[in-house]
C-alpha atoms as a PDB file:
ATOM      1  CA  UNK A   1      -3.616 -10.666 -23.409  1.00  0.00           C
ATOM      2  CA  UNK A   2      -3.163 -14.365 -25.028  1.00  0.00           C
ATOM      3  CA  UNK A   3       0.429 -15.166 -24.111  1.00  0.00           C
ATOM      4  CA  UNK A   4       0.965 -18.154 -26.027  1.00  0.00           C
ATOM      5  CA  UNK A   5       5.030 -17.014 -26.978  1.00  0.00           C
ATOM      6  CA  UNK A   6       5.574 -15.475 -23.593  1.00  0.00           C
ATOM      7  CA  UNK A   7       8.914 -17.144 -22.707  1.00  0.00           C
ATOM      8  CA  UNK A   8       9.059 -19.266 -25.526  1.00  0.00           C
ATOM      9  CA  UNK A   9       8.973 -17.150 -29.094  1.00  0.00           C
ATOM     10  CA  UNK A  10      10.004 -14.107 -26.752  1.00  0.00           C
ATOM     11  CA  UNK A  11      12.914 -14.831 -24.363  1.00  0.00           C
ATOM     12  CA  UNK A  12      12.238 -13.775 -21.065  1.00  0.00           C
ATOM     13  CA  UNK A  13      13.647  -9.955 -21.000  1.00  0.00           C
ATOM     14  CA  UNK A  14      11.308  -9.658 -24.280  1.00  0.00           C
ATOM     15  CA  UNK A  15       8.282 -11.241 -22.316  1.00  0.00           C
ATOM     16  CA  UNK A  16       8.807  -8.500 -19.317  1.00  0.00           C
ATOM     17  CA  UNK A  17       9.183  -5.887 -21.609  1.00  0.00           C
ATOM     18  CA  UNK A  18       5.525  -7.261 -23.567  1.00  0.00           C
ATOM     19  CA  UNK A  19       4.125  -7.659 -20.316  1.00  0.00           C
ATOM     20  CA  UNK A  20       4.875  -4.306 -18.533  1.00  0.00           C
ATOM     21  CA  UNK A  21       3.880  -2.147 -21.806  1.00  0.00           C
ATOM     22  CA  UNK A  22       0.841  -4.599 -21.567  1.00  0.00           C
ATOM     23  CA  UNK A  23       0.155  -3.657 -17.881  1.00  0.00           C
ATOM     24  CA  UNK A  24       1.310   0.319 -18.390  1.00  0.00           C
ATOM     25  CA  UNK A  25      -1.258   0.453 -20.948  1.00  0.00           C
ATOM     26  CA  UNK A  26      -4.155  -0.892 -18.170  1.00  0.00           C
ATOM     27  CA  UNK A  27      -4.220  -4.674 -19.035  1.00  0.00           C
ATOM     28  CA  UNK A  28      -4.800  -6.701 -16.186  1.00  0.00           C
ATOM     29  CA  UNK A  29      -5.991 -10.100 -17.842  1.00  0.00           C
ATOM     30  CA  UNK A  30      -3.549 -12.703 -18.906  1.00  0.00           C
ATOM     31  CA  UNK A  31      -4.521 -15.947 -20.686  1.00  0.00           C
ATOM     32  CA  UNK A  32      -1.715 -18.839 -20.641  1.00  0.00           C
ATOM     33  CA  UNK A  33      -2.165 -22.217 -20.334  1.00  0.00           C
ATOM     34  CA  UNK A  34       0.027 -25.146 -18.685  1.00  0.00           C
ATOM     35  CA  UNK A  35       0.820 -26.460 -22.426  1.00  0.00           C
ATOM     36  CA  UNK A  36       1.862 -23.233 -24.446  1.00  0.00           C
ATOM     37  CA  UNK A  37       5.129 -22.998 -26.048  1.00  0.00           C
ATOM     38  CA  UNK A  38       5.258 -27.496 -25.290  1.00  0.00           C
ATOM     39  CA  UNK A  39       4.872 -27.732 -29.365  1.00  0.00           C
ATOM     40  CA  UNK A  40       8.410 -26.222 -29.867  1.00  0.00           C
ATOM     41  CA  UNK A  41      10.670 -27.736 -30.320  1.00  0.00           C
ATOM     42  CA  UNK A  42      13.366 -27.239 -27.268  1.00  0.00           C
ATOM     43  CA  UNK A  43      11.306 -25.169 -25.202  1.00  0.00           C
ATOM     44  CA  UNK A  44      10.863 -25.140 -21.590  1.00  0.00           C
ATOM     45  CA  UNK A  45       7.662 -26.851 -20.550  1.00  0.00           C
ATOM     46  CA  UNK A  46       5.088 -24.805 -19.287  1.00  0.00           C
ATOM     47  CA  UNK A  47       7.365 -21.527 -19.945  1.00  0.00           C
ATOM     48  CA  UNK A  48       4.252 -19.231 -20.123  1.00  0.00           C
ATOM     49  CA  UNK A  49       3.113 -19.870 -16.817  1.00  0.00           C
ATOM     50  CA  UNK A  50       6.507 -19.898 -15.581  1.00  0.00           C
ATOM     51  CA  UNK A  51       7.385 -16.634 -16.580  1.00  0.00           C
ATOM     52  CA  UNK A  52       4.180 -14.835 -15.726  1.00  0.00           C
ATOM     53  CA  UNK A  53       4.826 -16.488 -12.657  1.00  0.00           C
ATOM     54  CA  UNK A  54       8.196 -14.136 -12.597  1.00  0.00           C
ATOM     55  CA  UNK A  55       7.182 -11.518 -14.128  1.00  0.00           C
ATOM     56  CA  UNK A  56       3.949 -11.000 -11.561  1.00  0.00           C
ATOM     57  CA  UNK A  57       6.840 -11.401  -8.926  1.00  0.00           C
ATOM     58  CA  UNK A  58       9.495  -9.091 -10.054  1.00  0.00           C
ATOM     59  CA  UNK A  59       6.969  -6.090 -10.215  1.00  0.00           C
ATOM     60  CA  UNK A  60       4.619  -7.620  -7.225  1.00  0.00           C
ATOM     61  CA  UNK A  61       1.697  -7.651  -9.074  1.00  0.00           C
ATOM     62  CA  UNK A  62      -0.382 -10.246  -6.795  1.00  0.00           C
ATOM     63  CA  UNK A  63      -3.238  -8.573  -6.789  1.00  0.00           C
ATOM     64  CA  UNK A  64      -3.086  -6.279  -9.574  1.00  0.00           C
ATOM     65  CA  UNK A  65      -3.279  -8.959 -12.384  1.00  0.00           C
ATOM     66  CA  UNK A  66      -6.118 -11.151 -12.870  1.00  0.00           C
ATOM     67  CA  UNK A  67      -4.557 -15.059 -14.685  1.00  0.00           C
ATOM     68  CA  UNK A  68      -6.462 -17.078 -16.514  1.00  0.00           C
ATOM     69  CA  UNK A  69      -4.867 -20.755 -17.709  1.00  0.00           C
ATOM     70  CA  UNK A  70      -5.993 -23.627 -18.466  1.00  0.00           C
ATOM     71  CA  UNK A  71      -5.214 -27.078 -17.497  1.00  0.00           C
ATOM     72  CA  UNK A  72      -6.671 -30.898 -18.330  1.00  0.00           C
ATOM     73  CA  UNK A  73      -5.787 -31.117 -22.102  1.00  0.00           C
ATOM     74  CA  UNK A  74      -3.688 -33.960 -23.614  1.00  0.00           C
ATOM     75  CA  UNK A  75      -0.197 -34.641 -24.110  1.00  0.00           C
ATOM     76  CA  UNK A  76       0.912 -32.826 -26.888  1.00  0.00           C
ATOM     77  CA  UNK A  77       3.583 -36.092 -27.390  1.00  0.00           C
ATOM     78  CA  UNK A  78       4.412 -39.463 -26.242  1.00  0.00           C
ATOM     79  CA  UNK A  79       1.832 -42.464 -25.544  1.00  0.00           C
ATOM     80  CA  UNK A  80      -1.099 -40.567 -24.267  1.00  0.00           C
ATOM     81  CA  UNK A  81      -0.972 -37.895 -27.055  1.00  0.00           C
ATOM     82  CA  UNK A  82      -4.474 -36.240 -26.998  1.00  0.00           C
ATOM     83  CA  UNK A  83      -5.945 -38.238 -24.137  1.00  0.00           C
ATOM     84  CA  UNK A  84      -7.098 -36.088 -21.968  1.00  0.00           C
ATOM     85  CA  UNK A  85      -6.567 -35.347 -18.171  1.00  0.00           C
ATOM     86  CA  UNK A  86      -9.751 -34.625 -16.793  1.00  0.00           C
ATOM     87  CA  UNK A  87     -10.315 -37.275 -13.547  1.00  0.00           C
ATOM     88  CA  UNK A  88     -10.643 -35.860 -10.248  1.00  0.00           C
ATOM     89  CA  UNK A  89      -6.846 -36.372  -9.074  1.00  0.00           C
ATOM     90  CA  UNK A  90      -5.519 -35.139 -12.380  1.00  0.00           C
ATOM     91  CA  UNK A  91      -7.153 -32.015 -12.026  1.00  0.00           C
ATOM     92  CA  UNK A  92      -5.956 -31.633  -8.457  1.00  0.00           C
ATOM     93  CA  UNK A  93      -2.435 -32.513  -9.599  1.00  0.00           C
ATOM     94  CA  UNK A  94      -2.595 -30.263 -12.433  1.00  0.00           C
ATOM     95  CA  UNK A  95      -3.798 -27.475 -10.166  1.00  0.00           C
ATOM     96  CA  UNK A  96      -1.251 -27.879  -8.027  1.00  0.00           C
ATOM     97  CA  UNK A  97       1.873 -27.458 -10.906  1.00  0.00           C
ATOM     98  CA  UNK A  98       0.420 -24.572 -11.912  1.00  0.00           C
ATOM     99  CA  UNK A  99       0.124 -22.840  -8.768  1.00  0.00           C
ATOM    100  CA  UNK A 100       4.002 -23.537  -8.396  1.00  0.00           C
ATOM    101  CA  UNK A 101       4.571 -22.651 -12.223  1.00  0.00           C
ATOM    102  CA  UNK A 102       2.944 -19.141 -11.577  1.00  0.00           C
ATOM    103  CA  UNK A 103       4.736 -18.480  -8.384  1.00  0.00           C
ATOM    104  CA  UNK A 104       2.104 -16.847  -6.742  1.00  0.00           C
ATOM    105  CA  UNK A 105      -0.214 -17.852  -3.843  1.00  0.00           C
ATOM    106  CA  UNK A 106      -3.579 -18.388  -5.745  1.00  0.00           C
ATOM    107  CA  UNK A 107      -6.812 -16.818  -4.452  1.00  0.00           C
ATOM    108  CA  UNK A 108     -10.142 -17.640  -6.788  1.00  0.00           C
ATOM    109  CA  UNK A 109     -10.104 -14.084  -7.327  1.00  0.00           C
ATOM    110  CA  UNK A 110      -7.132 -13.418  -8.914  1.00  0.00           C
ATOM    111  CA  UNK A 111      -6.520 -17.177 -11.100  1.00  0.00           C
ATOM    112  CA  UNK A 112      -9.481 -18.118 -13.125  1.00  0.00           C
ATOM    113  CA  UNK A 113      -8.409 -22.009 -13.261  1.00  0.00           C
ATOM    114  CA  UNK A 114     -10.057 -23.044 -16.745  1.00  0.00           C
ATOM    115  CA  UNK A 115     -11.164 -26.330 -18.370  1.00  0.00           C
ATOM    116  CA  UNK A 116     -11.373 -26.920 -21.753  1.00  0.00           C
ATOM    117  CA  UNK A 117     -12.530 -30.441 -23.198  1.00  0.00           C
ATOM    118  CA  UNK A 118     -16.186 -31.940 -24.271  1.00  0.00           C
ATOM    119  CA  UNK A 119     -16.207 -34.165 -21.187  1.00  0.00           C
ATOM    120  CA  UNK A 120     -15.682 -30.594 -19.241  1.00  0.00           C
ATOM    121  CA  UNK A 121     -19.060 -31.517 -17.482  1.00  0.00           C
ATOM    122  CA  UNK A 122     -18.201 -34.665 -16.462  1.00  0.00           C
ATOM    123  CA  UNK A 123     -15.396 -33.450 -14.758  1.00  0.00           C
ATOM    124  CA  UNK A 124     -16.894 -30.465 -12.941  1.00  0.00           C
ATOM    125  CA  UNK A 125     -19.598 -32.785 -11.612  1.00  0.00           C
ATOM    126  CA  UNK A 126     -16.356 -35.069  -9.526  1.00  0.00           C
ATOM    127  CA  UNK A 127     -15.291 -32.022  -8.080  1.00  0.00           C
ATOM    128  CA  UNK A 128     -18.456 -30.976  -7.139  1.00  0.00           C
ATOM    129  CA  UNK A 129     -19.159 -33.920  -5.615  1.00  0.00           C
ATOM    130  CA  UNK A 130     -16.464 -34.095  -2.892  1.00  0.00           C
END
């Protein structure tokens, strides 16, 4: 389920109420990413992940839910607007927010850690490298 107003659009007793008729109904993929909801204006930053984070903790869902976000995109303001974030110690800082965003211990299995940008390749080959 894309979850792009989950805590944002849909405060957060609306997002557990979307998310457990999700999960009641057999979903067990999530898609958020560490930049939905930053485009409106006033929202939390990172809110998605944030309240997944709670939501997967109120109903201890660890290993029930499979999460899928994505990290290494641009600002979406300020001075680096669009310039992505795709060195080696971005990406390890970036993993690391998220991980405390979503509350939950990660395991490869259960968070499918996504990146999306054309130099993608560039980027996998510096991880892969250490």
């Amino acid at each position: 389920m894309g979850t792009a107003v989950i805590g944002s659009m849909l405060n957060e007793m609306e997002s557990f109420e979307r998310l457990d008729m999700f999960y009641e109904n057999g979903g067990r993929f999530l898609d958020t990413s560490n930049v939905y909801a930053d485009w409106i204006e006033n929202a939390e930053k990172s809110v998605s992940e944030k309240t997944i984070g709670k939501w997967i903790k109120a109903r201890n869902l660890y290993s029930e839910v499979v999460v899928a976000t994505k990290g290494g995109h641009g600002k979406l303001n300020g001075e680096i607007i669009g310039k992505t974030r795709l060195e080696k110690n971005e990406l390890n800082e970036i993993f690391e927010k998220i991980k405390q965003k979503l509350n939950i211990q990660i395991h490869l299995m259960s968070l499918l850690y996504q990146l999306v940008k054309k130099t993608v390749k560039n980027a996998l080959n510096s991880i892969l490298k250490k």
